[in-house]
C-alpha atoms as a PDB file:
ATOM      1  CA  UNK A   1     -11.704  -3.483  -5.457  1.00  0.00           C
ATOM      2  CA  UNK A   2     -10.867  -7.510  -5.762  1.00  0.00           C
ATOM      3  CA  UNK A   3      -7.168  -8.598  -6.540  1.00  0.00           C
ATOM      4  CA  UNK A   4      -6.472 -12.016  -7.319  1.00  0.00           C
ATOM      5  CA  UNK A   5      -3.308 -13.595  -8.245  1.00  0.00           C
ATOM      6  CA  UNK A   6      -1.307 -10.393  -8.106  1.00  0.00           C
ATOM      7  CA  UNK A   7       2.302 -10.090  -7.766  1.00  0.00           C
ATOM      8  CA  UNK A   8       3.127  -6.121  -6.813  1.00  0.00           C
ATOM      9  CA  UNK A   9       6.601  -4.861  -6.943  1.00  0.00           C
ATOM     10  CA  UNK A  10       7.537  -0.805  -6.210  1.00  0.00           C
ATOM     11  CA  UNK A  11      10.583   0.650  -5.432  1.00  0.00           C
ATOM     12  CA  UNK A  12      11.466   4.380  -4.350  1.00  0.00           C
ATOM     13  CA  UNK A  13      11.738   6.829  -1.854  1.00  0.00           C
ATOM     14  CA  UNK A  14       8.043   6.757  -0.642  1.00  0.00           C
ATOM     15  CA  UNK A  15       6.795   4.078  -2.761  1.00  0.00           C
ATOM     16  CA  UNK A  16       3.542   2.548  -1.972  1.00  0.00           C
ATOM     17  CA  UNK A  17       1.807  -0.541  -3.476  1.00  0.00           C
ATOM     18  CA  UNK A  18      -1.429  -0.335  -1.890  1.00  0.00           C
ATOM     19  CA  UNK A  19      -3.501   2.516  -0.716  1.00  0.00           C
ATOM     20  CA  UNK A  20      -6.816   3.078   0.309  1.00  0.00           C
ATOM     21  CA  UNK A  21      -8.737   5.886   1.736  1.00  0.00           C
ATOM     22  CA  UNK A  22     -11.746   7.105   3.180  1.00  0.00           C
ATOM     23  CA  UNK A  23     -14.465   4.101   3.090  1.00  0.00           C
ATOM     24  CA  UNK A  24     -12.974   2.037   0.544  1.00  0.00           C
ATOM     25  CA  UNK A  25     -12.502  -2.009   1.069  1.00  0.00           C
ATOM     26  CA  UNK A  26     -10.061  -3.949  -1.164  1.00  0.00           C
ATOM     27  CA  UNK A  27      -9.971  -7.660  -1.118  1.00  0.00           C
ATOM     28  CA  UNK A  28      -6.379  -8.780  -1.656  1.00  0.00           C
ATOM     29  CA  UNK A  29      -5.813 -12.601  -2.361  1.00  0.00           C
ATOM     30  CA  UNK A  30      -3.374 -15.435  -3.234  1.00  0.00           C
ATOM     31  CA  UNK A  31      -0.865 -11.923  -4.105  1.00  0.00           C
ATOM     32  CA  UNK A  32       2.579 -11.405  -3.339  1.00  0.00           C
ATOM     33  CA  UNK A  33       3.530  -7.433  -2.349  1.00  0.00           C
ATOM     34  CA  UNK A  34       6.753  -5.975  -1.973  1.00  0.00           C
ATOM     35  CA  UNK A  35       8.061  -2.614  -1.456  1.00  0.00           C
ATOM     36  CA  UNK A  36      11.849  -1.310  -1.521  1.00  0.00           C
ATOM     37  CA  UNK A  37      13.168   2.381  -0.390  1.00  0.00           C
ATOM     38  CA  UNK A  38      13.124   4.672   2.356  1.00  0.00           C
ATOM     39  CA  UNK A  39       9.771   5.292   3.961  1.00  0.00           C
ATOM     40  CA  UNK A  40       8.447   2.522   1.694  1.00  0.00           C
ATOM     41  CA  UNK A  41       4.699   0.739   2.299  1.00  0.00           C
ATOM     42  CA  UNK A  42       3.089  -2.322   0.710  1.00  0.00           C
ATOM     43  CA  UNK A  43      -0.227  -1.567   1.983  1.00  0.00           C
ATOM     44  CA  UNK A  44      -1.390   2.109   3.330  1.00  0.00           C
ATOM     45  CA  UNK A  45      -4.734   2.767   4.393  1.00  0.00           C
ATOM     46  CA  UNK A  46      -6.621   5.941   5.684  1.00  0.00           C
ATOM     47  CA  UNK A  47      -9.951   6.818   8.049  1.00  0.00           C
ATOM     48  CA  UNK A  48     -11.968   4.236   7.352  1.00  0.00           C
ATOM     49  CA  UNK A  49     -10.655   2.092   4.782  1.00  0.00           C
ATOM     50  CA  UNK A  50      -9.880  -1.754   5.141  1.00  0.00           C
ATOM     51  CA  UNK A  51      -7.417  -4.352   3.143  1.00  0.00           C
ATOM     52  CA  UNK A  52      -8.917  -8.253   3.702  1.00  0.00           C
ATOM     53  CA  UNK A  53      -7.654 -10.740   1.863  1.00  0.00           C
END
């Protein structure tokens, strides 16, 4: 997956913005993420998986 430009907001108990699992790659540019709440993430990954950007 390719982001460009992306402004991400989330908010809640256990929100998450970004998350990727197993042996997935997401390209993440020129963004803005934010998360707000308990146990909160902007990015989450699992096994194998990788964020670049």
């Amino acid at each position: 997956m390719t982001g460009h430009h992306l402004d991400i907001n989330v908010e809640g108990q256990g929100a998450r913005a970004i998350s990727a699992e197993e042996d997935s790659t997401m390209d993440i540019k020129d963004s803005t993420i934010s998360s707000q709440g308990e146990n909160s993430r902007g990015i989450l990954t699992f096994e194998a998986a990788r964020v670049t950007g």
